[in-house]
N, C-alpha and C. Protein backbone atom coordinates (compact mmCIF):
# COMPACT_ATOMS: atom_id res chain seq x y z
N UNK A 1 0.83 -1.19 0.00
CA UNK A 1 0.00 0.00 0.00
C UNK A 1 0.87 1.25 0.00
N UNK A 2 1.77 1.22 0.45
CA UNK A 2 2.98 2.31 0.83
C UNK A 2 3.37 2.62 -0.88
N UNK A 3 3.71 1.51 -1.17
CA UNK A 3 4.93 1.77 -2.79
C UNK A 3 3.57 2.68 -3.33
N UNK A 4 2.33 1.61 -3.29
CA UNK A 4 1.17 3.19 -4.28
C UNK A 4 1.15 4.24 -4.35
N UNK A 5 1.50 4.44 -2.84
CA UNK A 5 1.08 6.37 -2.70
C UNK A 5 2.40 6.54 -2.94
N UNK A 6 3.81 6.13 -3.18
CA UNK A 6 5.12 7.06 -3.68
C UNK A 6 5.10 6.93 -4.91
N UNK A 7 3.84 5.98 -5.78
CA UNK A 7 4.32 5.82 -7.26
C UNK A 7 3.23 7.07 -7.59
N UNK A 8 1.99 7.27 -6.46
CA UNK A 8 0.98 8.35 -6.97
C UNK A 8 1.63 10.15 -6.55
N UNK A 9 2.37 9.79 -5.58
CA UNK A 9 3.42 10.85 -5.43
C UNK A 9 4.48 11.74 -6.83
N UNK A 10 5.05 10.60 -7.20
CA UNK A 10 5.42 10.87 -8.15
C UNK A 10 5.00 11.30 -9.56
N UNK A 11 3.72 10.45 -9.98
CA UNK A 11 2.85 11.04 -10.89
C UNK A 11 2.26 12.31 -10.86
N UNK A 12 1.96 12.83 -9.31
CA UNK A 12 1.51 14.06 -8.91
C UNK A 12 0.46 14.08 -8.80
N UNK A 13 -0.27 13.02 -8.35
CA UNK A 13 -1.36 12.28 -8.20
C UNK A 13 -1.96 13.19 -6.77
N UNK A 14 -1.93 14.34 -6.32
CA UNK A 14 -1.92 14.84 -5.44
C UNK A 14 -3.29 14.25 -4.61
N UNK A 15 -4.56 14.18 -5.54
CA UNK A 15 -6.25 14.28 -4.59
C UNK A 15 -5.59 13.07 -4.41
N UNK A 16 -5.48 11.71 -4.98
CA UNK A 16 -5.32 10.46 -4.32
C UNK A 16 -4.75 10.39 -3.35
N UNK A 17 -3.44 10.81 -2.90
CA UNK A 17 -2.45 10.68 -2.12
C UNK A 17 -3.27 11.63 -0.84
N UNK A 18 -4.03 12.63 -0.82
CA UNK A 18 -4.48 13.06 0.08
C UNK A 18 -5.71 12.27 0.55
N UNK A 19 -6.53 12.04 -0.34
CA UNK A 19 -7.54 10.57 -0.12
C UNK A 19 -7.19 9.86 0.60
N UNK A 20 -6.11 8.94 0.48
CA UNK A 20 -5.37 7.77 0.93
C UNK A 20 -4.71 8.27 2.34
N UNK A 21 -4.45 9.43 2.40
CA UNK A 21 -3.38 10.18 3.93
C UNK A 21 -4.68 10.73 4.99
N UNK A 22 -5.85 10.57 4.30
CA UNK A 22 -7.23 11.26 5.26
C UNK A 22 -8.09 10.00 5.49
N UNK A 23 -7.99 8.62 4.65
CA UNK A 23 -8.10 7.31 5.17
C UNK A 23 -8.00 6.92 6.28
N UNK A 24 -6.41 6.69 6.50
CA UNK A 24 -5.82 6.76 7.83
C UNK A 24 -5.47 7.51 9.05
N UNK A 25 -5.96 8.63 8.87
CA UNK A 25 -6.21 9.10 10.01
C UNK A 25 -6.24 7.90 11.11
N UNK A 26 -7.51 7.24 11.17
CA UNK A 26 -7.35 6.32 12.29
C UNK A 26 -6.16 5.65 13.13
N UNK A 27 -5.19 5.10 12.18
CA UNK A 27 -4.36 4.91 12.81
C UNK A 27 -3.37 5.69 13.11
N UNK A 28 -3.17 6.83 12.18
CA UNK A 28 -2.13 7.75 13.02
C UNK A 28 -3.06 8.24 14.37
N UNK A 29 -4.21 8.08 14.50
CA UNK A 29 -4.76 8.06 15.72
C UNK A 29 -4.12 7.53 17.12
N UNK A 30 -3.97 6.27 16.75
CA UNK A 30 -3.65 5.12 17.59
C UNK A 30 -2.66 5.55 18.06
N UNK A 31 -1.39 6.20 17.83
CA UNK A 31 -0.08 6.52 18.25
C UNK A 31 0.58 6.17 17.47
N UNK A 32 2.03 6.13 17.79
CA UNK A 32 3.12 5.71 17.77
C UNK A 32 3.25 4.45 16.78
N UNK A 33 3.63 3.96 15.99
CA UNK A 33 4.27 2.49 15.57
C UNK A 33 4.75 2.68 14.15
N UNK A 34 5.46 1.57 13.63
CA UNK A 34 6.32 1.54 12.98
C UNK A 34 5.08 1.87 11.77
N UNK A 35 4.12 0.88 11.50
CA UNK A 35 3.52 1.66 10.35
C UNK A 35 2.81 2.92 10.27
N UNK A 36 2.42 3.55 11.29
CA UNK A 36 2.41 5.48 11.51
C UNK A 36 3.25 6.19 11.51
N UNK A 37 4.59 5.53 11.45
CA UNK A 37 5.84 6.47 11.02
C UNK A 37 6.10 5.87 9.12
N UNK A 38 6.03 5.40 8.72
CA UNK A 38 5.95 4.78 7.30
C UNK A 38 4.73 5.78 6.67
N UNK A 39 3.84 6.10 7.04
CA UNK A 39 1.82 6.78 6.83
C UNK A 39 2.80 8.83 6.82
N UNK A 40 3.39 8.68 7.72
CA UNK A 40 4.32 10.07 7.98
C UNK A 40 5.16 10.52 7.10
N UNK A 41 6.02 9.39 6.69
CA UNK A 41 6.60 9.98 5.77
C UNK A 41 6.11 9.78 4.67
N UNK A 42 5.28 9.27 3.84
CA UNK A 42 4.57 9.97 2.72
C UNK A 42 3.80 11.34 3.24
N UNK A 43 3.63 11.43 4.14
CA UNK A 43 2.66 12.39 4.61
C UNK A 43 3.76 13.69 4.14
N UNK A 44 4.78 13.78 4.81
CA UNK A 44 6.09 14.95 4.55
C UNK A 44 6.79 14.67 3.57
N UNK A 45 6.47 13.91 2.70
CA UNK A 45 7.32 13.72 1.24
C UNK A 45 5.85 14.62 0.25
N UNK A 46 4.57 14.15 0.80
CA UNK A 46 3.49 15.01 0.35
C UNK A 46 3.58 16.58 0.38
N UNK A 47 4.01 17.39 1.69
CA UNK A 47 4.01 18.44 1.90
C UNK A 47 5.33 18.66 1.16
N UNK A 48 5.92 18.10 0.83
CA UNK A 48 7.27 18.22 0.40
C UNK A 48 7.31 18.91 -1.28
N UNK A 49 6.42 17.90 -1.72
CA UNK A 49 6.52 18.32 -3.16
C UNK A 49 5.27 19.42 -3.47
N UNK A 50 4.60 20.27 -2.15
CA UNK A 50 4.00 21.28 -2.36
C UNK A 50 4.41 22.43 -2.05
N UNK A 51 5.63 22.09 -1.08
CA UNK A 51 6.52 23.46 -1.02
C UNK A 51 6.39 23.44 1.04
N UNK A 52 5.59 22.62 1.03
CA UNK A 52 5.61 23.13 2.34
C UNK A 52 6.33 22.39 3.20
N UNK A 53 7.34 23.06 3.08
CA UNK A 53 8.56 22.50 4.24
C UNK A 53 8.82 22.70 5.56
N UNK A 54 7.99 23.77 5.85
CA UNK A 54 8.18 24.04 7.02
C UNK A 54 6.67 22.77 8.14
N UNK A 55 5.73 22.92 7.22
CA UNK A 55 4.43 21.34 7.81
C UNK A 55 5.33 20.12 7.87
N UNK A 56 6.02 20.15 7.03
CA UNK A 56 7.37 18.38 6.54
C UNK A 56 7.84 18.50 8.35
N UNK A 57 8.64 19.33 8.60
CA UNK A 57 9.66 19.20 9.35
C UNK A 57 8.98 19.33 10.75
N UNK A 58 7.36 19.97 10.86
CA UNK A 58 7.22 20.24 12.25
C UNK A 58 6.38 18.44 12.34
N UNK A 59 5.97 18.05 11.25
CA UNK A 59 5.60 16.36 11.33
C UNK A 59 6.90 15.31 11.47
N UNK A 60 7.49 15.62 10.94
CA UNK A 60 8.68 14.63 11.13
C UNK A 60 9.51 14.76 12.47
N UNK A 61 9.37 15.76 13.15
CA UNK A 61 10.21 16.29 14.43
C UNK A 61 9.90 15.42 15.28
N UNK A 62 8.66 14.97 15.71
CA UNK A 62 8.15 13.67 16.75
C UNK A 62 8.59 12.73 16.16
N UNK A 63 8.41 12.67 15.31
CA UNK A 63 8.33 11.06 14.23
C UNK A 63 9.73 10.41 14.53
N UNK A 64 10.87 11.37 14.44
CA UNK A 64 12.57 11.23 14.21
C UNK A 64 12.69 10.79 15.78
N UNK A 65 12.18 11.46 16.94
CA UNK A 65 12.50 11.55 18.25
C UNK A 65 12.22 10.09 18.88
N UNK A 66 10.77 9.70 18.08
CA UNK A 66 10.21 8.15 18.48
C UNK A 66 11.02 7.28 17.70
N UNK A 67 11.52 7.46 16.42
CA UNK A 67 12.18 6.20 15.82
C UNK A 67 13.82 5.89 16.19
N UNK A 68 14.06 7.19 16.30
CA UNK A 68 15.18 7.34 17.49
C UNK A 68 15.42 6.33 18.68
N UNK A 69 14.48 7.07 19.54
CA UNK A 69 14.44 6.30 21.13
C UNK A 69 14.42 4.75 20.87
N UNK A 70 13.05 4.46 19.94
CA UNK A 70 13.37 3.09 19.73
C UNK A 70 13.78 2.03 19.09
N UNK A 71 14.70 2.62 18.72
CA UNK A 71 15.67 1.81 17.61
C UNK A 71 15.79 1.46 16.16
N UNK A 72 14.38 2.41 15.77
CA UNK A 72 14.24 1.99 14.48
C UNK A 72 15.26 2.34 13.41
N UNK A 73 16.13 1.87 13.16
CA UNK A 73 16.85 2.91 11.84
C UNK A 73 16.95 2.93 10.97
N UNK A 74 15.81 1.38 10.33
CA UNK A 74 15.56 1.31 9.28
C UNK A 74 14.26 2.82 8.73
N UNK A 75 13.68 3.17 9.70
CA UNK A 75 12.71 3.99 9.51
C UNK A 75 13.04 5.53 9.58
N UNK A 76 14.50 5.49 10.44
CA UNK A 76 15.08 6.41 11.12
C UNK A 76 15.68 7.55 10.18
N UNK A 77 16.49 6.73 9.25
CA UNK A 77 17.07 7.05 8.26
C UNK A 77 16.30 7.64 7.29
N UNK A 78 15.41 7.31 6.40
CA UNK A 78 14.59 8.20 5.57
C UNK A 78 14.03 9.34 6.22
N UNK A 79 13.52 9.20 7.80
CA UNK A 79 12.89 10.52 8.36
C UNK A 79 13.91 11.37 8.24
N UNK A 80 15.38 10.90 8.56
CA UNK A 80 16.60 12.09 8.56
C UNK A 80 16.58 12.76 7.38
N UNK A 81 16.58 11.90 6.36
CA UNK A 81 16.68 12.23 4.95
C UNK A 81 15.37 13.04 4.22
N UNK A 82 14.21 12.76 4.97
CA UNK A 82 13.36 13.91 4.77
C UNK A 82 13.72 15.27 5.75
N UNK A 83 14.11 14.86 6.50
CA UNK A 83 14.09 16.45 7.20
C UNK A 83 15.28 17.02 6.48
N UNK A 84 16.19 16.33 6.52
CA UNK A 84 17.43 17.03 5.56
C UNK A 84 16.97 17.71 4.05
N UNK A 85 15.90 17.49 3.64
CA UNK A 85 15.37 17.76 2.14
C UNK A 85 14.62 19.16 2.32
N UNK A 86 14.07 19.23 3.49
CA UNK A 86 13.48 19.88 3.91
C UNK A 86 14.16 21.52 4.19
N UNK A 87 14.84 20.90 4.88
CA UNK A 87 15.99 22.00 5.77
C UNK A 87 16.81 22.58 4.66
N UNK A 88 17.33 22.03 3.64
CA UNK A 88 17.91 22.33 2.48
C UNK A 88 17.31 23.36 1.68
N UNK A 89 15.83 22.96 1.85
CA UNK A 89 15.16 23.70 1.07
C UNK A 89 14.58 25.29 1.52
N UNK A 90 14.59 24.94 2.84
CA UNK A 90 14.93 26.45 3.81
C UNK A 90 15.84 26.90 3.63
N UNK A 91 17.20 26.70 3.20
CA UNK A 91 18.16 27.30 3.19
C UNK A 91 18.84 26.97 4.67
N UNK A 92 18.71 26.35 5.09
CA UNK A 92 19.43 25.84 6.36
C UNK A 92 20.39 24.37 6.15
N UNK A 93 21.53 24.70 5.12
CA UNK A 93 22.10 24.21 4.30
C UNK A 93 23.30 22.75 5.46
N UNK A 94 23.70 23.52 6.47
CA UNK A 94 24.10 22.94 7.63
C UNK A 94 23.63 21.76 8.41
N UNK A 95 22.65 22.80 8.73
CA UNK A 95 21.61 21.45 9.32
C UNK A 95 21.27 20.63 8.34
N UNK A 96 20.92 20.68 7.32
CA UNK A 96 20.49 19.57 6.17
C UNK A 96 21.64 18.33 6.78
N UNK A 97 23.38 18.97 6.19
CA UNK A 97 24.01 18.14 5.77
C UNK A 97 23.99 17.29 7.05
N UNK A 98 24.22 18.17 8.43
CA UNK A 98 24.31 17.32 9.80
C UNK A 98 23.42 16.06 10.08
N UNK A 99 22.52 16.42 8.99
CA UNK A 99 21.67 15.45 9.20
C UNK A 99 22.14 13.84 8.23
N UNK A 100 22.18 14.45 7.03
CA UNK A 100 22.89 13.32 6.31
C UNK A 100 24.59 12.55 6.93
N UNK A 101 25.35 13.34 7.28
CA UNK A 101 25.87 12.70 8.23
C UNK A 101 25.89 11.99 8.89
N UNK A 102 24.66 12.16 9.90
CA UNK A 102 24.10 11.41 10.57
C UNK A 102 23.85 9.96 10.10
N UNK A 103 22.89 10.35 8.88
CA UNK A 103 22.36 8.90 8.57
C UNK A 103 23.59 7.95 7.47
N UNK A 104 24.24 8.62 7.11
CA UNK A 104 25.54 7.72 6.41
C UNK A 104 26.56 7.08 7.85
N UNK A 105 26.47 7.39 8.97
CA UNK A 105 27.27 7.16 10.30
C UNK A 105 26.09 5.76 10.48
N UNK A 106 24.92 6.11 10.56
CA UNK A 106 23.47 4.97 11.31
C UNK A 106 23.82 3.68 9.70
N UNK A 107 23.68 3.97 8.64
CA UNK A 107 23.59 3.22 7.77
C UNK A 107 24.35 2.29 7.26
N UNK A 108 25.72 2.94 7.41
CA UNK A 108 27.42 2.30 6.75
C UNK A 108 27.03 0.83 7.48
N UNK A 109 27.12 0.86 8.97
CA UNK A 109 27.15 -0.41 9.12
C UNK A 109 26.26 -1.73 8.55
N UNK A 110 25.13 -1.49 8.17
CA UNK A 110 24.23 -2.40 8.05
C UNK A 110 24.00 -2.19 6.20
N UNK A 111 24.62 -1.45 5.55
CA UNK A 111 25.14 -0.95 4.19
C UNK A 111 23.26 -0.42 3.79
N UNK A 112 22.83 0.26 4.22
CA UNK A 112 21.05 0.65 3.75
C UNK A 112 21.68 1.87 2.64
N UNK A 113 21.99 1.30 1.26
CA UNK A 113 22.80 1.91 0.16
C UNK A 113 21.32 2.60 -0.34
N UNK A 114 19.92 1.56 -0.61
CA UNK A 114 18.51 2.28 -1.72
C UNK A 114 17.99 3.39 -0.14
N UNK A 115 18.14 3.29 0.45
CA UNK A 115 17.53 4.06 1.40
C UNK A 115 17.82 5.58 1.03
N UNK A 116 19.20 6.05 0.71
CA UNK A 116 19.48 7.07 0.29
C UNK A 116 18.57 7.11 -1.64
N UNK A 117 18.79 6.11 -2.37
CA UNK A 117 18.71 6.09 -4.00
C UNK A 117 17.08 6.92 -3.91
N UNK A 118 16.83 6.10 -2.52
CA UNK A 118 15.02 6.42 -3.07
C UNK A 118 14.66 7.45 -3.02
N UNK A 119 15.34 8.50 -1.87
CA UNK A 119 15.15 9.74 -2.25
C UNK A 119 15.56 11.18 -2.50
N UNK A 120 16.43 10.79 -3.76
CA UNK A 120 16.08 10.94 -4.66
C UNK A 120 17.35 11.96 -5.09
N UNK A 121 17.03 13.05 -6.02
CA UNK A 121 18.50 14.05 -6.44
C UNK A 121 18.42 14.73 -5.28
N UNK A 122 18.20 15.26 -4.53
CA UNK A 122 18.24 16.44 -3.44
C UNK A 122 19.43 15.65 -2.66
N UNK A 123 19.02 14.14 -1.89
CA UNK A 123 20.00 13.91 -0.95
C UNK A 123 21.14 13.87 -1.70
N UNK A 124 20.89 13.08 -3.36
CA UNK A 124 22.29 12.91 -3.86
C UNK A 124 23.38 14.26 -3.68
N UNK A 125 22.79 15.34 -3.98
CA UNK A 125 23.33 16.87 -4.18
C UNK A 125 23.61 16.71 -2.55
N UNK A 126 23.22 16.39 -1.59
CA UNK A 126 23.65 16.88 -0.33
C UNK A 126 24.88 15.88 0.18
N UNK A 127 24.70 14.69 -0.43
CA UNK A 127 25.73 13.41 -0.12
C UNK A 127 26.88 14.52 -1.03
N UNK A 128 26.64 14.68 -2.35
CA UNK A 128 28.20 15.52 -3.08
C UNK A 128 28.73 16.48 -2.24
N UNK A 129 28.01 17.07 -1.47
CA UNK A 129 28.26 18.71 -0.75
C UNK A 129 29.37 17.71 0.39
N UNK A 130 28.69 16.90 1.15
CA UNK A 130 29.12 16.19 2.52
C UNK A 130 30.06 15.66 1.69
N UNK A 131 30.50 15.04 1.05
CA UNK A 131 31.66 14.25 0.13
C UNK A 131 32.93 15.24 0.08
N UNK A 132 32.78 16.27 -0.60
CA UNK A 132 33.77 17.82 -0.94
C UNK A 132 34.44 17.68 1.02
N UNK A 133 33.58 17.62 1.87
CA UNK A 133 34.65 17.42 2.94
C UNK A 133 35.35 16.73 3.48
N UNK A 134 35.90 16.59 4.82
CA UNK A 134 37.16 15.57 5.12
C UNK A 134 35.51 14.76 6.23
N UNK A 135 35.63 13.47 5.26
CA UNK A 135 35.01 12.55 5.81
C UNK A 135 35.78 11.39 6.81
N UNK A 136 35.56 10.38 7.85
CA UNK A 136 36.07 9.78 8.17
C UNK A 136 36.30 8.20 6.74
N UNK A 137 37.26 7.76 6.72
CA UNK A 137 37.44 6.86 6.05
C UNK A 137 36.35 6.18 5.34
N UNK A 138 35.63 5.16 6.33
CA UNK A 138 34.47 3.94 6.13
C UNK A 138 33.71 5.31 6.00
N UNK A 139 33.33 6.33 6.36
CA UNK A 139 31.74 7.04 5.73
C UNK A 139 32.32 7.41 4.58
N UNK A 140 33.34 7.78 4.00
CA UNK A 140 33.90 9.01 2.84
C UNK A 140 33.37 7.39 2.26
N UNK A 141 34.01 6.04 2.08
CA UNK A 141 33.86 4.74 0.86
C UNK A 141 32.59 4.43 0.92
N UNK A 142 31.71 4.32 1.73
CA UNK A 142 30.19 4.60 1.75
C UNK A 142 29.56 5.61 1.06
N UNK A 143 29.98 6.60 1.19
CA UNK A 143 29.83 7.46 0.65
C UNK A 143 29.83 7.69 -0.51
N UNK A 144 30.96 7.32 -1.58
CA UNK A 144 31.42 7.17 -2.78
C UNK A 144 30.22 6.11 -3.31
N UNK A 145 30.11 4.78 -2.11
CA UNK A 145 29.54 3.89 -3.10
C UNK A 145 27.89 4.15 -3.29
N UNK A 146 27.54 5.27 -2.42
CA UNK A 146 26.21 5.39 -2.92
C UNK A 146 25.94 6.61 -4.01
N UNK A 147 27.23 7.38 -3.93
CA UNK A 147 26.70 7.92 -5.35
C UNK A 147 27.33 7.39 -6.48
N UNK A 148 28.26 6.52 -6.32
CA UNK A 148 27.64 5.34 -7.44
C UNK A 148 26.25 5.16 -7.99
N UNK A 149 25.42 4.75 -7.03
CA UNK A 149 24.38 3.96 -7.36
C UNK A 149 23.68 5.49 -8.26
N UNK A 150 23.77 6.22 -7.12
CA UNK A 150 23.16 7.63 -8.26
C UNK A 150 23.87 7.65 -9.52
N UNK A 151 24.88 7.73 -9.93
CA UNK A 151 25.42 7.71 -11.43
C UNK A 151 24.76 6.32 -12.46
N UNK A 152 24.94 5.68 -11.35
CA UNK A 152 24.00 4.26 -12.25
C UNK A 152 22.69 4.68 -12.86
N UNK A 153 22.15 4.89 -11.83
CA UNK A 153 20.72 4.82 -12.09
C UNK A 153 20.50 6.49 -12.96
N UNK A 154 21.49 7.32 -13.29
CA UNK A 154 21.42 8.05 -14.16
C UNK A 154 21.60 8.15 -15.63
N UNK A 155 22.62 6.62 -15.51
CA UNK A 155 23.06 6.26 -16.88
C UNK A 155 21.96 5.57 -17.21
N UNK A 156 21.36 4.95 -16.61
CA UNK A 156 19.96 4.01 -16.89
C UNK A 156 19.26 4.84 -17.62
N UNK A 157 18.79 5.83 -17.20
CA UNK A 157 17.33 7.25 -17.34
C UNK A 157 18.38 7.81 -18.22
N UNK A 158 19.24 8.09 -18.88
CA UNK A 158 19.46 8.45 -20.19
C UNK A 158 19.59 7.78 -21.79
């Protein structure tokens, strides 16, 4: 159900994706859990591609704090990477990258390489910015190898 609303995301499928995000209400009702943080971030990838970055980041601010505390980092990581998209887009160019930092430090070990691919040119442009500096070793070759995957998947789409 998730992949639908990022493939209707992308089409710009906007009434559906809001249809589908006013569905569930109910369970973002319920609280907290791994699939109300998954419902979230389409929710701020939604506000995202309407400009409203500043709704992205005040939704994702709980969201990051709970997946945080409890260990999620499979979930953890894209919230970083939305708020970093976000923050970028404010012009709060710093905080963006601190954030990608972050999640190339949470990720290297367990190698979550599509986690960055999926979204999309913005992080790639923020992984190049964080790259241009003095990285530690294992993040700088992590680093390299996921914008690999971006050059791949660019040679593909041409």
């Amino acid at each position: 159900m998730l992949w639908r609303s990022k493939v209707l995301l992308e089409q710009g499928d906007f009434q559906a994706v809001s249809a589908w995000l006013e569905s569930l209400l109910p369970l973002l009702q319920r609280g907290p859990s791994l699939q109300s943080e998954e419902v979230q971030m389409v929710q701020a990838r939604f506000y995202q591609l309407q400009g409203k970055h500043s709704q992205a980041l005040a939704l994702l601010e709980p969201v990051v704090l709970g997946a945080e505390a409890s260990g999620r980092y499979g979930n953890l990581i894209p919230l970083l990477l939305l708020q970093a998209i976000s923050l970028d887009a404010q012009g709060q160019s710093e905080a963006a990258l601190e954030r990608v930092g972050k999640c190339l430090r949470l990720a290297q070990p367990e190698r979550y390489l599509m986690k960055f691919r999926d979204e999309g040119p913005q992080v790639e442009k923020l992984i190049r910015t964080l790259r241009a500096r003095e990285l530690a070793q294992p993040i700088q070759a992590y680093a390299d190898e996921i914008l690999q995957i971006f050059t791949a998947r660019s040679a593909l789409a041409a």
